[in-house]
PDB file of N, CA and C in Angstrom:
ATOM      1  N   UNK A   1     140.147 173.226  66.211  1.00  0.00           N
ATOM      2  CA  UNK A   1     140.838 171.963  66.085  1.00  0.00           C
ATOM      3  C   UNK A   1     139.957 171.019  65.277  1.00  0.00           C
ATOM      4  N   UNK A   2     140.461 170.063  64.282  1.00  0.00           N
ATOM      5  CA  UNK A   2     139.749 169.298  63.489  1.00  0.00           C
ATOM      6  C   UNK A   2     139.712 168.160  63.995  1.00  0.00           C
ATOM      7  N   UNK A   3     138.869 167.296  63.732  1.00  0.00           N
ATOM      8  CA  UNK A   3     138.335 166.237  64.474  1.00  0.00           C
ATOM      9  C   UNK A   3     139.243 165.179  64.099  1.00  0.00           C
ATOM     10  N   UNK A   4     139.932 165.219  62.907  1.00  0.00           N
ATOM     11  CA  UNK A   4     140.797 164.369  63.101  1.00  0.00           C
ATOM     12  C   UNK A   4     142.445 164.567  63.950  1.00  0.00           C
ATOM     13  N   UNK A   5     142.473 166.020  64.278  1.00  0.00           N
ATOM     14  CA  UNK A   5     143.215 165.766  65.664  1.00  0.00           C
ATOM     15  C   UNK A   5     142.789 165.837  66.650  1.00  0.00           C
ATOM     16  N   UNK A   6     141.627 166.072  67.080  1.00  0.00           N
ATOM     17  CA  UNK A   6     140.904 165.724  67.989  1.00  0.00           C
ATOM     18  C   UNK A   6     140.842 163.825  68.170  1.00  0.00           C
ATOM     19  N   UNK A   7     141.035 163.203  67.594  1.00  0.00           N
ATOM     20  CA  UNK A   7     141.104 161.789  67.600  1.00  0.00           C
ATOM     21  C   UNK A   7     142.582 161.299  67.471  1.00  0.00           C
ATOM     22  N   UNK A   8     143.407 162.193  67.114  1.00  0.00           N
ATOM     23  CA  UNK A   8     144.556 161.882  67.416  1.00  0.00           C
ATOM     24  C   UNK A   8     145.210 162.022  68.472  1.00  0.00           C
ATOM     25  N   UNK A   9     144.686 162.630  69.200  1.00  0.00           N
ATOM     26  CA  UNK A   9     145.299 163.686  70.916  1.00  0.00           C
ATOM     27  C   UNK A   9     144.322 162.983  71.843  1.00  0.00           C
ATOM     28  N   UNK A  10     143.252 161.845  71.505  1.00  0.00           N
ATOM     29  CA  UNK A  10     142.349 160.673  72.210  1.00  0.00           C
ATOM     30  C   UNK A  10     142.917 159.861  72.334  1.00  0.00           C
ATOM     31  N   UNK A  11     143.714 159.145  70.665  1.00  0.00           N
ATOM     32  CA  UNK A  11     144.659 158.018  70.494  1.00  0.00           C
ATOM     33  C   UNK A  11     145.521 158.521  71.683  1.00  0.00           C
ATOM     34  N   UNK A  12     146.388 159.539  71.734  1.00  0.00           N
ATOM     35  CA  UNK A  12     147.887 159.410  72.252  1.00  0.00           C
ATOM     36  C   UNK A  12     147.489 159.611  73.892  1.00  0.00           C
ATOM     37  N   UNK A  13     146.151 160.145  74.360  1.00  0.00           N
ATOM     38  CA  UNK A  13     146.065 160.028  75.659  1.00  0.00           C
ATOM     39  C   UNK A  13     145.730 158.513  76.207  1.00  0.00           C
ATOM     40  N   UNK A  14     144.978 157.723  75.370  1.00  0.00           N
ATOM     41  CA  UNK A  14     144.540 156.623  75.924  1.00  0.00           C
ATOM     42  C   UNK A  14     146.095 155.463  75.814  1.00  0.00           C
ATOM     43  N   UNK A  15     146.846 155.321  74.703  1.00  0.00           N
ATOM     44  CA  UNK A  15     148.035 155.064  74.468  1.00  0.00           C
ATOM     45  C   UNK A  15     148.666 155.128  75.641  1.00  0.00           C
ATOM     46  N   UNK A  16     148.620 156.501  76.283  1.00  0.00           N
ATOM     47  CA  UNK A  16     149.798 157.645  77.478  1.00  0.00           C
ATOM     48  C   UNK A  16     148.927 156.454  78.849  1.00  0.00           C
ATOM     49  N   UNK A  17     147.615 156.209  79.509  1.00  0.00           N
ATOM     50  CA  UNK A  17     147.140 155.739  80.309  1.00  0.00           C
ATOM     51  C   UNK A  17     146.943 153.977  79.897  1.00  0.00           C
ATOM     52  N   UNK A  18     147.353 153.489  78.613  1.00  0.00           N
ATOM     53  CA  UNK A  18     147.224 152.079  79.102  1.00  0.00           C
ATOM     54  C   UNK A  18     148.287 151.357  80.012  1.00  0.00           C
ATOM     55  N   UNK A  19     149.261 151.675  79.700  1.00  0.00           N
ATOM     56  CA  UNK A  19     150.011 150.981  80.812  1.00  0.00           C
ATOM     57  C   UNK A  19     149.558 151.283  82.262  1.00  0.00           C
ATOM     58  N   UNK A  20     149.407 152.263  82.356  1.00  0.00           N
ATOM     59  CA  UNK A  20     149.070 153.213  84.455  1.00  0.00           C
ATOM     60  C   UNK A  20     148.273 151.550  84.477  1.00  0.00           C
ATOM     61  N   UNK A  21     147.309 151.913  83.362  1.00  0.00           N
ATOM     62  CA  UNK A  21     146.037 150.324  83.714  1.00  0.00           C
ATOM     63  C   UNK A  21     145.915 149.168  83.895  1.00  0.00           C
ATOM     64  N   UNK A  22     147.148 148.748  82.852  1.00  0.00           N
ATOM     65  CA  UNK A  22     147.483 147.661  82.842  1.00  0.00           C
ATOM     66  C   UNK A  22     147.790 146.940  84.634  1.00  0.00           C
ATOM     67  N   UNK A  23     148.877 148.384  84.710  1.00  0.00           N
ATOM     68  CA  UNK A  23     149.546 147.440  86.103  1.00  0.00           C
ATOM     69  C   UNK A  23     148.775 146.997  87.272  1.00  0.00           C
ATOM     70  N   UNK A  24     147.458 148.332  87.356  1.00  0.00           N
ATOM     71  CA  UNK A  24     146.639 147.563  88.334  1.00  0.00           C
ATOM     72  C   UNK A  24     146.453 146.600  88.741  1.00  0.00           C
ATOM     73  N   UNK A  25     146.402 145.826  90.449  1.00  0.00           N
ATOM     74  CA  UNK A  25     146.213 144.994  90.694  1.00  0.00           C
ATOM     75  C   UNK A  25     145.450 145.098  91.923  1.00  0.00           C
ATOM     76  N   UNK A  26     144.236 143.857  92.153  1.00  0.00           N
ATOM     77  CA  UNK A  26     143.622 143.870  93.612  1.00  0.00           C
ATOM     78  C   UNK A  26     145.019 143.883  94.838  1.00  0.00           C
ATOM     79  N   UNK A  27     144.799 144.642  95.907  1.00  0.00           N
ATOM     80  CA  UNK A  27     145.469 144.903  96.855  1.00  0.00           C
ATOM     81  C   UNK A  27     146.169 143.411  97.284  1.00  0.00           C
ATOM     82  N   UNK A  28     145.341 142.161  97.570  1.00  0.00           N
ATOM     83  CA  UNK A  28     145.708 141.154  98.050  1.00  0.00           C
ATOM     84  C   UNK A  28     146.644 140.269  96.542  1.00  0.00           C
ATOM     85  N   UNK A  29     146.947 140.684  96.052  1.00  0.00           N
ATOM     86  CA  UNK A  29     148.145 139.965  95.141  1.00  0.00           C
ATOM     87  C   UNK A  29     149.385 139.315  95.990  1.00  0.00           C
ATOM     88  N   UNK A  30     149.682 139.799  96.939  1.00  0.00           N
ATOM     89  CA  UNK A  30     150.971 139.684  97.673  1.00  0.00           C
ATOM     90  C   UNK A  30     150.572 138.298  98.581  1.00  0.00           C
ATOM     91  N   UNK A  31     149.645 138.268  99.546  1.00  0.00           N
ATOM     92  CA  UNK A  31     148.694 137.456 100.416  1.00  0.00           C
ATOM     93  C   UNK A  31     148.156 136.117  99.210  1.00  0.00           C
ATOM     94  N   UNK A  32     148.005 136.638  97.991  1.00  0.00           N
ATOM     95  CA  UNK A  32     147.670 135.362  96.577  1.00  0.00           C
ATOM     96  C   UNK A  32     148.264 134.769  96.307  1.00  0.00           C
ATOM     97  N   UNK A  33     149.638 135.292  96.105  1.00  0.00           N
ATOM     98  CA  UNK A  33     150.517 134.629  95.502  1.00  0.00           C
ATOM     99  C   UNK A  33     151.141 133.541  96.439  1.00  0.00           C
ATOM    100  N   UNK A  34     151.087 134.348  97.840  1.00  0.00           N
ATOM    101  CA  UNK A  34     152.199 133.583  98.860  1.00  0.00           C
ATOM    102  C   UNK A  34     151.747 132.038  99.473  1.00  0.00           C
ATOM    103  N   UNK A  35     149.941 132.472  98.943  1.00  0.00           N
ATOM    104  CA  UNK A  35     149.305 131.260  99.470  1.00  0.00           C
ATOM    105  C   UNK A  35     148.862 130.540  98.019  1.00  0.00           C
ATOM    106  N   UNK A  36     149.177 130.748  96.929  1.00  0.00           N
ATOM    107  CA  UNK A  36     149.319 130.045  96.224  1.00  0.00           C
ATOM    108  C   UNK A  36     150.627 129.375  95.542  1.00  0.00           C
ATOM    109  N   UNK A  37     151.692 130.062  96.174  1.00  0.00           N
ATOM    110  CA  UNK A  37     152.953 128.836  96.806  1.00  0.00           C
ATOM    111  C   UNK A  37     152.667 127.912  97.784  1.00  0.00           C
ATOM    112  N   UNK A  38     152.237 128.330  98.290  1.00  0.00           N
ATOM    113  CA  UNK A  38     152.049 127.142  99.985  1.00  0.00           C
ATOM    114  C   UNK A  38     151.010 126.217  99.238  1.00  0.00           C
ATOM    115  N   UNK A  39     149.962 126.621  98.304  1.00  0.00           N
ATOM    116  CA  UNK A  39     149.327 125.512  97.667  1.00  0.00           C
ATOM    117  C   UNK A  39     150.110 124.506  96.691  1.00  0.00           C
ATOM    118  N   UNK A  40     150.717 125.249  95.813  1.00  0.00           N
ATOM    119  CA  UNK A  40     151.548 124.398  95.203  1.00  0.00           C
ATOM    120  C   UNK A  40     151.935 123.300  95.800  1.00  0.00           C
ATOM    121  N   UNK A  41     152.987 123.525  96.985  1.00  0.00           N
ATOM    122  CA  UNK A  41     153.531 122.566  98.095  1.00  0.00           C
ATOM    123  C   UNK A  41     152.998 121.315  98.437  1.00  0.00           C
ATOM    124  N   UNK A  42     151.576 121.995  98.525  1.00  0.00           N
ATOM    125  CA  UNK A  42     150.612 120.856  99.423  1.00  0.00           C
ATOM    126  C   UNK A  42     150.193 119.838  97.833  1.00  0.00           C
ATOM    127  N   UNK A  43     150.143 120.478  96.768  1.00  0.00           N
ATOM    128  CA  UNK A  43     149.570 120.018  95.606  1.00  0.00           C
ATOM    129  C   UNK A  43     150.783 118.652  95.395  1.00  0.00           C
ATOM    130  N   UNK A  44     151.792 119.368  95.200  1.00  0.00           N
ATOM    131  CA  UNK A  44     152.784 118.344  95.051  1.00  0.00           C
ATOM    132  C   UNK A  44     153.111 116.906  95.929  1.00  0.00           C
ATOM    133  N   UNK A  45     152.682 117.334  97.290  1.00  0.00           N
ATOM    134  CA  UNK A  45     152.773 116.488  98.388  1.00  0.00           C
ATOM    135  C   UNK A  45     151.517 115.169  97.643  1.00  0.00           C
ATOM    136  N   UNK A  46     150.254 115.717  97.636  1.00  0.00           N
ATOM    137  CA  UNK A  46     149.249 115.086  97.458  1.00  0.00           C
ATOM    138  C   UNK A  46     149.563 114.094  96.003  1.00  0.00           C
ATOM    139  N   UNK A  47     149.985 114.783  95.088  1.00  0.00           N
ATOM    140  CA  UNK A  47     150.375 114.106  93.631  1.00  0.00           C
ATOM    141  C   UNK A  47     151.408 112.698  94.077  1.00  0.00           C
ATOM    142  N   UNK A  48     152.319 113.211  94.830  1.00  0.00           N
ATOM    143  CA  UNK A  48     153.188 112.329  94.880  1.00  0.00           C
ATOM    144  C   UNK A  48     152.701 110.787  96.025  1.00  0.00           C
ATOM    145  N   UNK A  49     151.758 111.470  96.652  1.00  0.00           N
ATOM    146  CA  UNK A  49     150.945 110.494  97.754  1.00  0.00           C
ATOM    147  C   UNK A  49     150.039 109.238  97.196  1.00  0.00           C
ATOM    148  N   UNK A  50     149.598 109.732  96.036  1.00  0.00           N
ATOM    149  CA  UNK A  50     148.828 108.549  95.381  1.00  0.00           C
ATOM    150  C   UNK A  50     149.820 108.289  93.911  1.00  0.00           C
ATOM    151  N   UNK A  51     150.959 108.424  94.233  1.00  0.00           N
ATOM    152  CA  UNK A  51     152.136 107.803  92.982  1.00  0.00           C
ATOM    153  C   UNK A  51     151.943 106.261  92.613  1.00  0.00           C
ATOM    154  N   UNK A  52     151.251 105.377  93.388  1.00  0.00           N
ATOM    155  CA  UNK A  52     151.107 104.262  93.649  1.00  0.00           C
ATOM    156  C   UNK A  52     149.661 103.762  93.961  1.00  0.00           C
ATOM    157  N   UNK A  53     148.955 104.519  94.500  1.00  0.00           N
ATOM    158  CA  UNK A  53     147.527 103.844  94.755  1.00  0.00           C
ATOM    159  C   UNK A  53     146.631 103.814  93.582  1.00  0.00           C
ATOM    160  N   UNK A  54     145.563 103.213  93.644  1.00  0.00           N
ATOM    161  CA  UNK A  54     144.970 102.813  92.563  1.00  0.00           C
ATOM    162  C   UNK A  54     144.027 103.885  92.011  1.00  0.00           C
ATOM    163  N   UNK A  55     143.572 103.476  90.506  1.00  0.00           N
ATOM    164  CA  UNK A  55     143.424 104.525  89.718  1.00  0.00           C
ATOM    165  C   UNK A  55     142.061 105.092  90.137  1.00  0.00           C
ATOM    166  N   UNK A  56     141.387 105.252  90.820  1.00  0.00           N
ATOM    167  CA  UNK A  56     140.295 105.756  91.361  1.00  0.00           C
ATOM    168  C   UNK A  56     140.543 106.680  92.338  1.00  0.00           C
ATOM    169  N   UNK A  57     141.952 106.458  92.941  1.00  0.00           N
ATOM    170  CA  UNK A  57     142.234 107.578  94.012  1.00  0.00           C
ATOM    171  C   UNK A  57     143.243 108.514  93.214  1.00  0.00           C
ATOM    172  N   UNK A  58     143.992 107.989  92.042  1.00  0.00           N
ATOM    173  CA  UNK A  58     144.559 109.211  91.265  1.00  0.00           C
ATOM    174  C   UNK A  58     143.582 110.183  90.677  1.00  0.00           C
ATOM    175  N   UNK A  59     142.713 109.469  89.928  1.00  0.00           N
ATOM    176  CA  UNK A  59     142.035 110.186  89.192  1.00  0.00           C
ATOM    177  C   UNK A  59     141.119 110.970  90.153  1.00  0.00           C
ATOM    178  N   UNK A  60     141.060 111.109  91.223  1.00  0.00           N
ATOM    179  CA  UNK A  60     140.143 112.020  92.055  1.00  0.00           C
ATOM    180  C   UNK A  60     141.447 113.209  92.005  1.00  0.00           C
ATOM    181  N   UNK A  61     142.824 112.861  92.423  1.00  0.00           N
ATOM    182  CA  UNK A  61     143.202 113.784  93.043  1.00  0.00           C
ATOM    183  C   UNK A  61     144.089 114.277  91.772  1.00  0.00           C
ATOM    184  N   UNK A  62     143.816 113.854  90.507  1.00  0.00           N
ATOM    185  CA  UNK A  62     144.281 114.768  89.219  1.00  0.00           C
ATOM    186  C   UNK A  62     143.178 115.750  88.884  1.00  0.00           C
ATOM    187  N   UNK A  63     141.917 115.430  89.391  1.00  0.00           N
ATOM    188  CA  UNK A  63     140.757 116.106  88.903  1.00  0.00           C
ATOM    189  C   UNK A  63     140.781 117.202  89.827  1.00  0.00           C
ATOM    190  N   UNK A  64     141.045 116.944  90.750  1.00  0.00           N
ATOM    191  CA  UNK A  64     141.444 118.249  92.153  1.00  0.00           C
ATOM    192  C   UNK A  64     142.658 119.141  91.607  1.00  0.00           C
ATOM    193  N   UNK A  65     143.394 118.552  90.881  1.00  0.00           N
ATOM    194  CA  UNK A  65     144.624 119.364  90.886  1.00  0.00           C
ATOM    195  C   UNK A  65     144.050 120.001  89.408  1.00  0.00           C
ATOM    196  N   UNK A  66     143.609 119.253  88.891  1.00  0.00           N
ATOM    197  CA  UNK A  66     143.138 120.678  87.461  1.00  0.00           C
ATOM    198  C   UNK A  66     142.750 121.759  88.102  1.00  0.00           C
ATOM    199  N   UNK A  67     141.350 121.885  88.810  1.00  0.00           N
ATOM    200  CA  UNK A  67     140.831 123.192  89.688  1.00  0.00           C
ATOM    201  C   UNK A  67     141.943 123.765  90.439  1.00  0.00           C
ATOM    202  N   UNK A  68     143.023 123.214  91.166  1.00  0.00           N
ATOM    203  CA  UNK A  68     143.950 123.884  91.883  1.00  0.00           C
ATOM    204  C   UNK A  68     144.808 124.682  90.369  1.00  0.00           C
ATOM    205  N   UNK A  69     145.203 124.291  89.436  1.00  0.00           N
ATOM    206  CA  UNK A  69     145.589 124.701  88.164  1.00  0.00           C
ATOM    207  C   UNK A  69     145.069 125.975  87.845  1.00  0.00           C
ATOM    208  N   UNK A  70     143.387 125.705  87.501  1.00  0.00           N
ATOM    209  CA  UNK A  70     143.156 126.848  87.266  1.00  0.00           C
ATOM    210  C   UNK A  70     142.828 128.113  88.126  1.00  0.00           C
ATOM    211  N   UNK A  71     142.871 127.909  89.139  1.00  0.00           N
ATOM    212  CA  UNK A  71     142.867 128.688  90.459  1.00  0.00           C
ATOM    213  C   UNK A  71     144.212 129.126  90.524  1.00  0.00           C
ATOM    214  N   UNK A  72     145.478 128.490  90.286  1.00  0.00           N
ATOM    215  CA  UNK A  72     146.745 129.326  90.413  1.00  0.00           C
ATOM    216  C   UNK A  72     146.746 129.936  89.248  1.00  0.00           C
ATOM    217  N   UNK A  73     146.219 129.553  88.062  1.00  0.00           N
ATOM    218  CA  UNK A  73     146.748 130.191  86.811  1.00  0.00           C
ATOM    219  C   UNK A  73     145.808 131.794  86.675  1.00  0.00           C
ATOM    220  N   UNK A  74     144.863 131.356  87.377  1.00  0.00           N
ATOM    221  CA  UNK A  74     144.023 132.961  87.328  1.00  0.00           C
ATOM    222  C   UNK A  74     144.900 133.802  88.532  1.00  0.00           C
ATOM    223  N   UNK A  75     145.294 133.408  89.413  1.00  0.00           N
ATOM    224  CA  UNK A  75     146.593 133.825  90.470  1.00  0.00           C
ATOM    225  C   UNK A  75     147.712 134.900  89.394  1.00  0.00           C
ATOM    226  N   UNK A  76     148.135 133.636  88.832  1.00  0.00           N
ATOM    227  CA  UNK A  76     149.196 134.102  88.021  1.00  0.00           C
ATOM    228  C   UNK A  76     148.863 135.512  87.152  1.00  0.00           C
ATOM    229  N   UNK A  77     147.966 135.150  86.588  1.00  0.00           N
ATOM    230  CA  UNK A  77     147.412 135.926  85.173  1.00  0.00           C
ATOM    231  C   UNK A  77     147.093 137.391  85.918  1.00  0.00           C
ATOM    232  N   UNK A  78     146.477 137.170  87.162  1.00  0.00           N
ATOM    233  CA  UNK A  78     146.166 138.710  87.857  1.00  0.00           C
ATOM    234  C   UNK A  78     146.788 139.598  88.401  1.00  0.00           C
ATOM    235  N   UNK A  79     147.854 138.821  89.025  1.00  0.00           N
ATOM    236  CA  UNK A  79     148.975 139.321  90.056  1.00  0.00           C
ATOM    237  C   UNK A  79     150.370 139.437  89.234  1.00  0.00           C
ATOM    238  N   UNK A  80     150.634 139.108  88.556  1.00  0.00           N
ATOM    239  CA  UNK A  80     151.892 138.671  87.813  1.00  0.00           C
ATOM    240  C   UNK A  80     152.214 139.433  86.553  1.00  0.00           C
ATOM    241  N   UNK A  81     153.223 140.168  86.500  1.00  0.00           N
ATOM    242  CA  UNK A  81     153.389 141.063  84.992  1.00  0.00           C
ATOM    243  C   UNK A  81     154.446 140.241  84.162  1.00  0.00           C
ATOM    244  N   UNK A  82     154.875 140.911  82.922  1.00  0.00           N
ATOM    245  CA  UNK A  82     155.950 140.861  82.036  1.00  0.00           C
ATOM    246  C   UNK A  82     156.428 139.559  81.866  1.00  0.00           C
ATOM    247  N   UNK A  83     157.646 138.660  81.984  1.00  0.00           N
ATOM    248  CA  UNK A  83     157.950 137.640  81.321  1.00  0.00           C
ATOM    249  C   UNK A  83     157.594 136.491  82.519  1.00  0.00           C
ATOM    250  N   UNK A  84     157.568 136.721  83.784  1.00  0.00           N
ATOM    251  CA  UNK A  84     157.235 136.087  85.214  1.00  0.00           C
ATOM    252  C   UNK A  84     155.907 135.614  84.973  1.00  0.00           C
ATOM    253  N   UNK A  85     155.287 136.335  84.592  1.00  0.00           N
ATOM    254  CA  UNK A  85     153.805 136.419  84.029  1.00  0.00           C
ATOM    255  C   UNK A  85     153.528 134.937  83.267  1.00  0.00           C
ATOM    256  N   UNK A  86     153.939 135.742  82.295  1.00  0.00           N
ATOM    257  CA  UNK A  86     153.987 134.970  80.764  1.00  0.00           C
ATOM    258  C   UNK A  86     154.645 133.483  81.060  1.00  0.00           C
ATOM    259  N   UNK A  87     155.380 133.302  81.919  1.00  0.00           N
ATOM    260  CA  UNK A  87     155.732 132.182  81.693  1.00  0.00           C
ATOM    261  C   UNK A  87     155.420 131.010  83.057  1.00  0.00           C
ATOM    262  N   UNK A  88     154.528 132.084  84.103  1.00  0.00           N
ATOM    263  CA  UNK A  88     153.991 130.854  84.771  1.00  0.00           C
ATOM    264  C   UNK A  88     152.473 130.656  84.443  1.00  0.00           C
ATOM    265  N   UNK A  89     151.893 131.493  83.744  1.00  0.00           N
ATOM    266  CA  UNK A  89     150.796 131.233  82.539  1.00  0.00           C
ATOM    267  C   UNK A  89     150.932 130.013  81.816  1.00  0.00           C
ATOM    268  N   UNK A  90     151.899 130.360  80.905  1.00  0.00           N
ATOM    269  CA  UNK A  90     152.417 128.835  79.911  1.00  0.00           C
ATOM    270  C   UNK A  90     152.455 128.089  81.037  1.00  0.00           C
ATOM    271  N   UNK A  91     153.293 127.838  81.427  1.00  0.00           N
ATOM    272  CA  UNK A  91     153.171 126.829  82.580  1.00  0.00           C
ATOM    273  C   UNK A  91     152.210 125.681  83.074  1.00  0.00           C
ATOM    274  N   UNK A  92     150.911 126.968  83.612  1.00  0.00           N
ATOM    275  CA  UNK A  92     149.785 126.474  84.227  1.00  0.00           C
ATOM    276  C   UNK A  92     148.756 125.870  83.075  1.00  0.00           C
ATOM    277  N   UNK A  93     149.096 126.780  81.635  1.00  0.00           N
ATOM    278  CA  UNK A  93     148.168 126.426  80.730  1.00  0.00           C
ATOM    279  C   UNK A  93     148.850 125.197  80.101  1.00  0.00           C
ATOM    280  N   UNK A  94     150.336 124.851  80.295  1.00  0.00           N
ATOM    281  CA  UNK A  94     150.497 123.166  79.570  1.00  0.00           C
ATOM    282  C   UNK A  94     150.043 122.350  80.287  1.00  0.00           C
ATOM    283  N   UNK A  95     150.386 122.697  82.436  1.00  0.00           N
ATOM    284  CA  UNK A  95     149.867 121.610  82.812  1.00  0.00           C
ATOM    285  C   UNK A  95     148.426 120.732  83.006  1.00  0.00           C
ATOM    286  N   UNK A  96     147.740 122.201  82.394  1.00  0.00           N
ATOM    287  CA  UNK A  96     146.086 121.774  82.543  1.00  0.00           C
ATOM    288  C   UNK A  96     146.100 120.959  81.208  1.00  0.00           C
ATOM    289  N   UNK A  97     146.518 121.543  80.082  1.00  0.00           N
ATOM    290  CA  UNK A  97     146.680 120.571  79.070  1.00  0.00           C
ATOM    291  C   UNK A  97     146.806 118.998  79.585  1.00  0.00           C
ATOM    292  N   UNK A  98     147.972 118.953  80.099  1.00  0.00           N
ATOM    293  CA  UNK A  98     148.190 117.388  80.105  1.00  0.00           C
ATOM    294  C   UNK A  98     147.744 116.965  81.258  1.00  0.00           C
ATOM    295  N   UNK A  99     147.302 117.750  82.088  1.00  0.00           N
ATOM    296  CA  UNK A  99     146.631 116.499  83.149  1.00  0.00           C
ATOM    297  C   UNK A  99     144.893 116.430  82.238  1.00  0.00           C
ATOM    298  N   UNK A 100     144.446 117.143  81.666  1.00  0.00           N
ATOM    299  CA  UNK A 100     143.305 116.351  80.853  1.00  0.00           C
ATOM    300  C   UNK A 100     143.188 115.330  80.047  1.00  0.00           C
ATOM    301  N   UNK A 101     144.658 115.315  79.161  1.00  0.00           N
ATOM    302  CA  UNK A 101     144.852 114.845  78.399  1.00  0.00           C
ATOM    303  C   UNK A 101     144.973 113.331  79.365  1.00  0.00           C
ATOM    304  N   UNK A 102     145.529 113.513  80.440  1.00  0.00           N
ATOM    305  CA  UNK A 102     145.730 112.204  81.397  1.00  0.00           C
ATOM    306  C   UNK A 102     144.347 111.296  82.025  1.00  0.00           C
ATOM    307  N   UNK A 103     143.602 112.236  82.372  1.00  0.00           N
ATOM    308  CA  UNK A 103     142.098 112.473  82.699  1.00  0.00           C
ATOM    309  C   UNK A 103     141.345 111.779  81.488  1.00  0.00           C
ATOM    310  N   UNK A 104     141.511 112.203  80.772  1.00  0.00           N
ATOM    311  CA  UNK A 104     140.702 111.438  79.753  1.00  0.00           C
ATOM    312  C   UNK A 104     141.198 110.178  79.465  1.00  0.00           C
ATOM    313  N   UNK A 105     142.830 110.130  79.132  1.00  0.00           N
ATOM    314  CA  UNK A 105     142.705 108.641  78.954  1.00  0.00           C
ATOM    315  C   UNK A 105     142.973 107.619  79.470  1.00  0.00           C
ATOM    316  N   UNK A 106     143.102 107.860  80.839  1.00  0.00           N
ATOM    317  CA  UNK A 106     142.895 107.028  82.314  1.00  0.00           C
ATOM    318  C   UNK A 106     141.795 106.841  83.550  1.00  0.00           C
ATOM    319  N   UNK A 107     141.633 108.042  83.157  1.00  0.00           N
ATOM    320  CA  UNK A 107     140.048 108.057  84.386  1.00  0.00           C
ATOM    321  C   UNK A 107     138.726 108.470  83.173  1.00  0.00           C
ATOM    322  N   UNK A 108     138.500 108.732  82.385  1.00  0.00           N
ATOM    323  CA  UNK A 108     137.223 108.457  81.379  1.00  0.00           C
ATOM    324  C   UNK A 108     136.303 109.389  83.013  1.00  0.00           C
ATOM    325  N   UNK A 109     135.114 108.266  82.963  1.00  0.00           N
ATOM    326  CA  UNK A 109     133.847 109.135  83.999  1.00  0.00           C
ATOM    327  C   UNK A 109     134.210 108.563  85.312  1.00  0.00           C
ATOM    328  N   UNK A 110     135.380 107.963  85.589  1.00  0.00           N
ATOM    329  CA  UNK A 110     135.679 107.356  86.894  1.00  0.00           C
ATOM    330  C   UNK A 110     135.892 108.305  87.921  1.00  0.00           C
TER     331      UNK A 110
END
């Protein structure tokens, strides 16, 4: 056999096993996800709690909710396949966008 089908019959096995790989996931995905709904919940509760108080107590609890952001979005990204995936990714990655974008030009180093 010549080495260049020998590298072709490498290509089509590794090709044949990326998906098996892809799908892998840590066992606790199910237990992640469910408690990163129940976070959501509480996230939203908290956002809506300082709708009104002053900007020293928002800007603490927008700066909390970025880390809760990226803590669900690595959730998402690990546990989560195909378009479900993909689109609570986007999601997590606009809202970190704009709560920085908020962060910066309301709370500065406050």
């Amino acid at each position: 056999m010549s080495s260049l089908t020998l590298l072709g019959v490498a290509l089509a096995l590794c090709a044949a096993a990326a998906p098996a790989l892809a799908q892998v996931r840590p066992a606790t995905c199910a237990r992640d996800l469910l408690q990163n709904e129940a976070a959501l919940h509480r996230q939203q509760r908290l956002l809506t709690g300082v709708a009104n108080a002053d900007l020293a107590a928002q800007c603490k609890v927008w700066r909390d909710h970025v880390g809760f952001l990226q803590s669900s979005r690595a959730v998402f990204a690990t546990c989560q396949s195909g378009a479900q995936r993909e689109q609570n990714v986007a999601t997590m990655d606009s809202d970190l966008a704009d709560y920085r974008v908020l962060l910066s030009s309301r709370c500065g180093k406050r």
